[in-house]
Protein backbone atom coordinates (compact mmCIF):
# COMPACT_ATOMS: atom_id res chain seq x y z
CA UNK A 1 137.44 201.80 73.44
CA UNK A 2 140.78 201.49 74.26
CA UNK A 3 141.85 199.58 71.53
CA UNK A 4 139.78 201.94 69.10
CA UNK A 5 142.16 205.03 70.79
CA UNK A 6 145.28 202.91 69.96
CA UNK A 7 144.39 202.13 66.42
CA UNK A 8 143.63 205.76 65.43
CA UNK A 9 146.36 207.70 67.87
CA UNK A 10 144.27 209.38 70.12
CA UNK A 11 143.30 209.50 74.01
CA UNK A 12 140.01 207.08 74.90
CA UNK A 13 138.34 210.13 75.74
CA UNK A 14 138.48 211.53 72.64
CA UNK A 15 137.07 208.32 71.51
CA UNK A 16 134.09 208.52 74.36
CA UNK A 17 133.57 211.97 73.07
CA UNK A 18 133.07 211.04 69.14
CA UNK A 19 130.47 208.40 70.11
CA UNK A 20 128.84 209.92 72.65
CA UNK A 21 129.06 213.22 70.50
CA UNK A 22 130.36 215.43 73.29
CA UNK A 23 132.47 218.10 72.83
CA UNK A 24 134.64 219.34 69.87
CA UNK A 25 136.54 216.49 67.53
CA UNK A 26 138.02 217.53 64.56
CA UNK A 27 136.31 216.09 61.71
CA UNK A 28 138.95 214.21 60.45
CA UNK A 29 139.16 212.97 64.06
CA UNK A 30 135.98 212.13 64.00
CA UNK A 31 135.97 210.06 60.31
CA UNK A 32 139.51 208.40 61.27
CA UNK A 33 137.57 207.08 64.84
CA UNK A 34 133.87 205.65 63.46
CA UNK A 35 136.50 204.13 60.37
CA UNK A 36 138.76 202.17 63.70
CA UNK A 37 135.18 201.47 65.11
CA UNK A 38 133.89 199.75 62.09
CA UNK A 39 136.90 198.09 61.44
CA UNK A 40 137.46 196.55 64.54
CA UNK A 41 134.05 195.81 65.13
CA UNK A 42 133.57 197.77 68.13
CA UNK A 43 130.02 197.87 69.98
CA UNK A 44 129.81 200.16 73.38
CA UNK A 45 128.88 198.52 76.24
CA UNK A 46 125.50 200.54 77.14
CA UNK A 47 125.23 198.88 80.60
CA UNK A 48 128.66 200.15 81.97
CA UNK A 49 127.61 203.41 80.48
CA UNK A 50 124.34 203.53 81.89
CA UNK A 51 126.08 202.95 85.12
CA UNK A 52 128.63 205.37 85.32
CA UNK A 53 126.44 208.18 85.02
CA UNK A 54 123.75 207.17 86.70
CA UNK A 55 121.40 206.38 83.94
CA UNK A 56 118.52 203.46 83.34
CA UNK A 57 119.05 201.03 80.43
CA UNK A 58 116.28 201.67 78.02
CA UNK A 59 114.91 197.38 79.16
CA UNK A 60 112.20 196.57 81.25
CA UNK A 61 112.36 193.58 82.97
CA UNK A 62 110.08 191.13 83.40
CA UNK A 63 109.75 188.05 85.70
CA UNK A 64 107.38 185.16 84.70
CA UNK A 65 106.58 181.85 86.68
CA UNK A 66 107.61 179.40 83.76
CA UNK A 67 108.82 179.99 80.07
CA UNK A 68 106.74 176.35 78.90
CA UNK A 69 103.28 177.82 79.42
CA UNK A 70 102.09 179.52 76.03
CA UNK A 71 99.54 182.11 78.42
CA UNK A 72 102.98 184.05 79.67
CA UNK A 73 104.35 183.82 76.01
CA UNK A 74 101.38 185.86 75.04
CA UNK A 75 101.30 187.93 78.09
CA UNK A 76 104.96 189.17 77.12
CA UNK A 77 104.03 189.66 73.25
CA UNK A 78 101.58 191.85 74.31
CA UNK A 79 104.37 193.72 76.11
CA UNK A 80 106.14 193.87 74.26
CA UNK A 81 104.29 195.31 71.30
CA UNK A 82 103.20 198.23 73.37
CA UNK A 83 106.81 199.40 74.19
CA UNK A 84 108.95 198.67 71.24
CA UNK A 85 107.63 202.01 69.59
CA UNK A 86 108.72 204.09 72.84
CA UNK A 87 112.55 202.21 72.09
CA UNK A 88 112.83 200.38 75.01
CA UNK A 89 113.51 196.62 74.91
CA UNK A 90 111.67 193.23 76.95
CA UNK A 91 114.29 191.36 78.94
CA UNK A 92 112.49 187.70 80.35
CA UNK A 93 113.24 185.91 83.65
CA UNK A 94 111.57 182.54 84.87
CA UNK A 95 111.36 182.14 88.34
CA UNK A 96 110.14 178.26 88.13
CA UNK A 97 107.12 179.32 90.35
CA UNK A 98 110.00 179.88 92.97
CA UNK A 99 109.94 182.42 95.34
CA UNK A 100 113.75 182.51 95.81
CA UNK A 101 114.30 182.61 92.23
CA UNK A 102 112.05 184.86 91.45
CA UNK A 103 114.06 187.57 94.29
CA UNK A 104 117.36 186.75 92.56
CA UNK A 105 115.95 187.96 88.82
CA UNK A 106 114.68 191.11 90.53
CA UNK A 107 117.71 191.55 92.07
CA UNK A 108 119.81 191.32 88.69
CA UNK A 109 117.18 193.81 86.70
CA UNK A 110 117.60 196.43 89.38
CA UNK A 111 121.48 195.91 89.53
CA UNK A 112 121.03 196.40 85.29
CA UNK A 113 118.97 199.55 86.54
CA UNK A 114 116.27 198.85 84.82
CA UNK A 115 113.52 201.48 83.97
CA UNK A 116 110.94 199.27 84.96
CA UNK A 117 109.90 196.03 86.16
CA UNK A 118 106.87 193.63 85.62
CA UNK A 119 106.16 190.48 87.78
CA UNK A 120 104.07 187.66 87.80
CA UNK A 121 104.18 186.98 91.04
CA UNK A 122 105.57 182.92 92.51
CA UNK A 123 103.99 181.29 95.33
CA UNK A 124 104.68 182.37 98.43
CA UNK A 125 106.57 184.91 97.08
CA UNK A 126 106.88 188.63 99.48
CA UNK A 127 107.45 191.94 97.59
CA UNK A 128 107.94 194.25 100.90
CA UNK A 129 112.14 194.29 99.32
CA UNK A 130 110.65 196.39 96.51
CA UNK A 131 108.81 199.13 98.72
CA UNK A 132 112.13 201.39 98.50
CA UNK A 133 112.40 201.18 94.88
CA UNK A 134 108.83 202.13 94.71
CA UNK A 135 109.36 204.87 96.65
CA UNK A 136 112.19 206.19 94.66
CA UNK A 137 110.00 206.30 91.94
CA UNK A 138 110.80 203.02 89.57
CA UNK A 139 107.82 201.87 87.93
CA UNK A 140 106.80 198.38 88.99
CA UNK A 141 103.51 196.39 87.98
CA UNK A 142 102.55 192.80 88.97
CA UNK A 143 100.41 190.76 86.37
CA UNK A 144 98.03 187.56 86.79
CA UNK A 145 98.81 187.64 90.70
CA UNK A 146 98.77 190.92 92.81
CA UNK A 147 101.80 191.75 95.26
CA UNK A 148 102.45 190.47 98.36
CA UNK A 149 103.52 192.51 101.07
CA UNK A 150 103.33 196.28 99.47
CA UNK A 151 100.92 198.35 97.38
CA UNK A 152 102.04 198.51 93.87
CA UNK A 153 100.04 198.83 90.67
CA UNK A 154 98.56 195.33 89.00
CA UNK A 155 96.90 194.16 86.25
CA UNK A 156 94.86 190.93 86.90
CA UNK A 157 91.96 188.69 84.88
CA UNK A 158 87.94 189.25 86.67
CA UNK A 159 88.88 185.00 87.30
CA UNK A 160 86.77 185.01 90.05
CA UNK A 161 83.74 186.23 87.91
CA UNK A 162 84.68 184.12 85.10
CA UNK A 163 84.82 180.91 86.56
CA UNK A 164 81.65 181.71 87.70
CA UNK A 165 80.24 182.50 84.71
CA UNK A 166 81.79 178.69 83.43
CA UNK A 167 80.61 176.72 86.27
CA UNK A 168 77.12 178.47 86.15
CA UNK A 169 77.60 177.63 82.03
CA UNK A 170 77.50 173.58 83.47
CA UNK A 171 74.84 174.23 85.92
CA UNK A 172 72.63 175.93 82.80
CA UNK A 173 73.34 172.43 80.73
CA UNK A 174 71.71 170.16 83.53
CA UNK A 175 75.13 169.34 85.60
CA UNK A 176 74.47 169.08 89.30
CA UNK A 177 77.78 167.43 89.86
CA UNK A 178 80.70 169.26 88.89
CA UNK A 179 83.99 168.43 89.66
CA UNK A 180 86.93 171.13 89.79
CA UNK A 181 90.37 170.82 88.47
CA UNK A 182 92.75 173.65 90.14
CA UNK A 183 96.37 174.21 90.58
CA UNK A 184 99.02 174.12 93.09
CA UNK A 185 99.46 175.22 95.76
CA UNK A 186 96.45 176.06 96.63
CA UNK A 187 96.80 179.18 98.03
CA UNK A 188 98.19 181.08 94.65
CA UNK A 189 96.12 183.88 94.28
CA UNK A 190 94.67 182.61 90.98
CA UNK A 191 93.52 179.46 92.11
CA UNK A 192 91.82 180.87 95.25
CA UNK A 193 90.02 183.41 92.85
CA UNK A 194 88.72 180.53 90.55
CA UNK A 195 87.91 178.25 92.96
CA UNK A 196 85.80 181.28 95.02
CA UNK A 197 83.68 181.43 91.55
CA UNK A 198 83.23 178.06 91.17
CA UNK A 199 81.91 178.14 94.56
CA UNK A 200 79.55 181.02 93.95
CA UNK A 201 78.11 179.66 91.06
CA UNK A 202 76.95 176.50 93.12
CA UNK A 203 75.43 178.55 95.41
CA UNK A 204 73.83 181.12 93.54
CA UNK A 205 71.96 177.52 91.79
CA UNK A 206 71.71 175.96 95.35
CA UNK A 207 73.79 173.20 94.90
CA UNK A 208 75.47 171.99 97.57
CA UNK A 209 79.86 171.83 97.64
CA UNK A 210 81.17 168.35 97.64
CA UNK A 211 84.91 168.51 99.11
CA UNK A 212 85.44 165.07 97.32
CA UNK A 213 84.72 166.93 94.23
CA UNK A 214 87.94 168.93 94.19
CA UNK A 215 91.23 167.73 93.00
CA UNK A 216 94.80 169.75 92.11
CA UNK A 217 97.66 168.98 89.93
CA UNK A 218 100.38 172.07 89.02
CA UNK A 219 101.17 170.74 85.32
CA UNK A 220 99.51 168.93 82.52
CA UNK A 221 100.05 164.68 83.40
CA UNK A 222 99.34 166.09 87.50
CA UNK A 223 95.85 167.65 85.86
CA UNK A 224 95.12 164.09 84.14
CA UNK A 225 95.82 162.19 87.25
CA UNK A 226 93.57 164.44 89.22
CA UNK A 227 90.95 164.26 86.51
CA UNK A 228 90.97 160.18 86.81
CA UNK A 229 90.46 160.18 90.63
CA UNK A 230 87.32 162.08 90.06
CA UNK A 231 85.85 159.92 87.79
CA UNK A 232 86.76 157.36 90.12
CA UNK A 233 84.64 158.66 92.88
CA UNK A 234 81.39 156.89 94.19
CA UNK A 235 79.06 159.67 93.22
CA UNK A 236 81.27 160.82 90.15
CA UNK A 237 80.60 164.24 88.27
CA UNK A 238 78.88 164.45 84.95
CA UNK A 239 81.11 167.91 84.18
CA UNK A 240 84.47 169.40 85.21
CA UNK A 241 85.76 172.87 85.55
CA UNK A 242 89.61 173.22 84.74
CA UNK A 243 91.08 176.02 86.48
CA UNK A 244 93.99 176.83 83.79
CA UNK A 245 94.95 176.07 80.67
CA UNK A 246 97.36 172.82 81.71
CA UNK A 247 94.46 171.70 83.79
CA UNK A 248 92.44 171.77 80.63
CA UNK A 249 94.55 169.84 78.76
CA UNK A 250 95.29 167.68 81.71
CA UNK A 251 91.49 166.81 81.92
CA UNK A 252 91.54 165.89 77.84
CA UNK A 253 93.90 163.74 78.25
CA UNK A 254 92.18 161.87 80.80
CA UNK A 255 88.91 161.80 79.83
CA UNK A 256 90.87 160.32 76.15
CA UNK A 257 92.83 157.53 77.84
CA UNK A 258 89.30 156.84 79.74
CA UNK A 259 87.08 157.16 76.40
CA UNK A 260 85.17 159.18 78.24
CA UNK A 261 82.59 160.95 75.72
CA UNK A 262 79.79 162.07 77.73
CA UNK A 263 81.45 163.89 80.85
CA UNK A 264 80.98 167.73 80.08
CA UNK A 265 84.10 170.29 80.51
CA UNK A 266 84.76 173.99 80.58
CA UNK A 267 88.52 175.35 80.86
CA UNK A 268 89.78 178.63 81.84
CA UNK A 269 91.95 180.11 79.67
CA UNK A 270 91.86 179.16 75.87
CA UNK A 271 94.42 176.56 74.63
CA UNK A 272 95.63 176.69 70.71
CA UNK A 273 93.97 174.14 69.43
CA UNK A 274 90.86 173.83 71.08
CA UNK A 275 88.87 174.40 68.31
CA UNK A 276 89.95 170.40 66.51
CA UNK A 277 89.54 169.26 69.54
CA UNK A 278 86.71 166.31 69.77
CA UNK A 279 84.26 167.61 71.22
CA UNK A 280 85.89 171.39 70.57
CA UNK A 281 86.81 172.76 74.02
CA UNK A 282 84.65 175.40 75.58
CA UNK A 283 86.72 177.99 77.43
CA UNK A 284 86.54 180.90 79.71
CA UNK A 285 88.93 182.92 77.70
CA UNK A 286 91.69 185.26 79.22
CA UNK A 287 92.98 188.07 77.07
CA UNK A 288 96.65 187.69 77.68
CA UNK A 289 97.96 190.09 75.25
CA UNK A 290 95.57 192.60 76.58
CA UNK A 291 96.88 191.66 79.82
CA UNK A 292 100.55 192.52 78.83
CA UNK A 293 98.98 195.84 76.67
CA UNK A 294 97.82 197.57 79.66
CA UNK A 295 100.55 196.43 82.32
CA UNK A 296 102.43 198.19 79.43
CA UNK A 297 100.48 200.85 79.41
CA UNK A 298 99.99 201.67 83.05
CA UNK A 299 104.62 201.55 82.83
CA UNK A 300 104.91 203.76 79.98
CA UNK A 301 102.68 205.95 82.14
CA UNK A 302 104.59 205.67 85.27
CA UNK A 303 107.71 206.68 83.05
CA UNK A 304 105.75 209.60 82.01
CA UNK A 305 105.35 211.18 85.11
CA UNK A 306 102.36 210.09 86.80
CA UNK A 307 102.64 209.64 90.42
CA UNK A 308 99.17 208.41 91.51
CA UNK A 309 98.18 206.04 93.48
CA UNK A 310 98.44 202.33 92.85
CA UNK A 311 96.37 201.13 90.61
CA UNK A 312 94.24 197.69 89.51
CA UNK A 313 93.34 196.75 85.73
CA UNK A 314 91.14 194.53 85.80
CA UNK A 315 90.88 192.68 82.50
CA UNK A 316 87.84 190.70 81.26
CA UNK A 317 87.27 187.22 80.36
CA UNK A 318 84.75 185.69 77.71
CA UNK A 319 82.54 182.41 77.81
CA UNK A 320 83.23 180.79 74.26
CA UNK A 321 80.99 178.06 73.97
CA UNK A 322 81.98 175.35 70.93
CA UNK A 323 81.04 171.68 72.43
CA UNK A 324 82.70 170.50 75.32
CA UNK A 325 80.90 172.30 77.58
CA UNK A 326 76.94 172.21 76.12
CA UNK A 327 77.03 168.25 76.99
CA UNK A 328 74.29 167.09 79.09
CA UNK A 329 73.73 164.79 81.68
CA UNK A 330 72.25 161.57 80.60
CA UNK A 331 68.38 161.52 81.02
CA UNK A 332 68.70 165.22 81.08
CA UNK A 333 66.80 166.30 77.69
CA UNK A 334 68.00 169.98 76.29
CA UNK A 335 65.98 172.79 77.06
């Protein structure tokens, strides 16, 4: 701005006042300063602005566990989509499923003073830091994982119900032993959820749970080796449940390397191509972008005034069925 005031032969503040259009310029003023600004390729630095007088930069900020895995992708298009026409823009953090990380981002959004924030939640993470800002009124909403340590408003998948209604999908197809692929640690919130369903489902059909039927990997080769001690077990299953989408594709791989053809499976969460997939994967689907849509949603809200209580979304999963997950048992004959 400074430079601008130089070129032209005014004060800075007469610059300010041109592009902020406050107060009288002279219109000659005015033409001579946006001519300097062009010219010299000036662009206003909106965060200092916002600053000064007290203002929130029109950016929401949002905090994911990892930037590699495609579900968060489409959890931020969705977003994304929702507030572009309200003219406020997505800024993207990855907390590498770190707890500390994941309190640093948060810390540089809010010093941005941003007019919201979304999180998915880390392990271990604790979110009692954010009860002031709350409380002053900023808009916060957690996806995939709820908060730890405060009330705040969340959207979620039903994954408890779903992975019920995949496990139960096995059972239906003659599977009595059905091993289950889940992620680490075992205490995220998501993984408890799914592995609570797939442990419903057995005992809604009066199966019994096998401990040495559950095995946990965090990423996609982790998956495949838990996947191969399974099938290595004495009693080994004749179906697996993958709790998430690297899971899923962790378990593909190892059944591949294994040539394993006849061992049902049913993912959560869909993966891109698991349609060309041989046998095509069957998949609890999530609806990420409707995930992102209403934590969207539920923001613009907030930033429209309403001040009730914290609220839940719960968003709905679907059973696709295409071939991995209709095998049967051998010597079990279809219905």
């Amino acid at each position: 701005m400074a430079d601008v005031a130089r070129e032209v032969g005014v004060t800075a503040k007469t610059v300010s006042r041109v592009l902020n259009d406050e107060g009288p310029v002279a219109v000659d003023t005015r033409e001579r300063v946006m001519a300097a600004v062009t010219r010299l390729g000036y662009q206003p630095n909106l965060m200092a602005r916002n600053m000064r007088v007290g203002a929130r930069d029109a950016a929401i900020g949002l905090v994911i566990p990892e930037m590699g895995n495609p579900f968060f992708g489409t959890v931020a298009g969705g977003i994304e989509s929702a507030i572009r026409t309200r003219g406020l823009t997505l800024i993207v953090g990855s907390s590498s499923e770190t707890a500390g990380l994941e309190q640093s981002l948060i810390a540089t959004f809010l010093a941005r003073r941003v007019s919201a924030l979304m999180v998915v939640p880390s392990a271990a993470s604790d979110h009692r830091h954010l009860r002031s800002e709350r409380v002053a009124g900023l808009p916060i909403v957690f996806l995939d994982r709820p908060a730890v340590g405060m009330t705040a408003d969340s959207v979620v998948s039903a994954n408890r119900e779903g992975a019920k209604t995949g496990v139960a999908h096995l059972i239906a197809h003659g599977h009595r032993r059905i091993g289950f692929v889940g992620d680490l640690p075992a205490t995220l919130y998501t993984r408890r959820e799914r592995f609570q369903g797939y442990r419903d489902a057995l005992y809604e059909a009066g199966l019994p749970f096998d401990r040495s039927l559950v095995e946990s990997g965090h990423d996609q080769e982790a998956a495949a080796h838990a996947t191969m001690r399974l099938l290595g077990v004495g009693d080994p299953p004749t179906a697996l449940f993958a709790a998430n989408n690297l899971a899923s594709m962790g378990a593909v791989v190892a059944l591949s390397r294994a040539r394993r053809r006849d061992v049902a499976l049913v993912g959560f969460d869909d993966l891109p191509l698991a349609e060309v997939l041989d046998p095509p994967l069957t998949v609890v689907a999530q609806d990420p972008a409707g995930m992102g849509a209403a934590a969207a949603e539920l923001v613009l809200s907030r930033l429209d005034g309403d001040r009730s209580k914290a609220r839940r979304s719960l968003v709905s999963t679907k059973l696709i069925p295409r071939g991995s997950g209709e095998l049967r048992p051998s010597g079990v004959p279809a219905s």
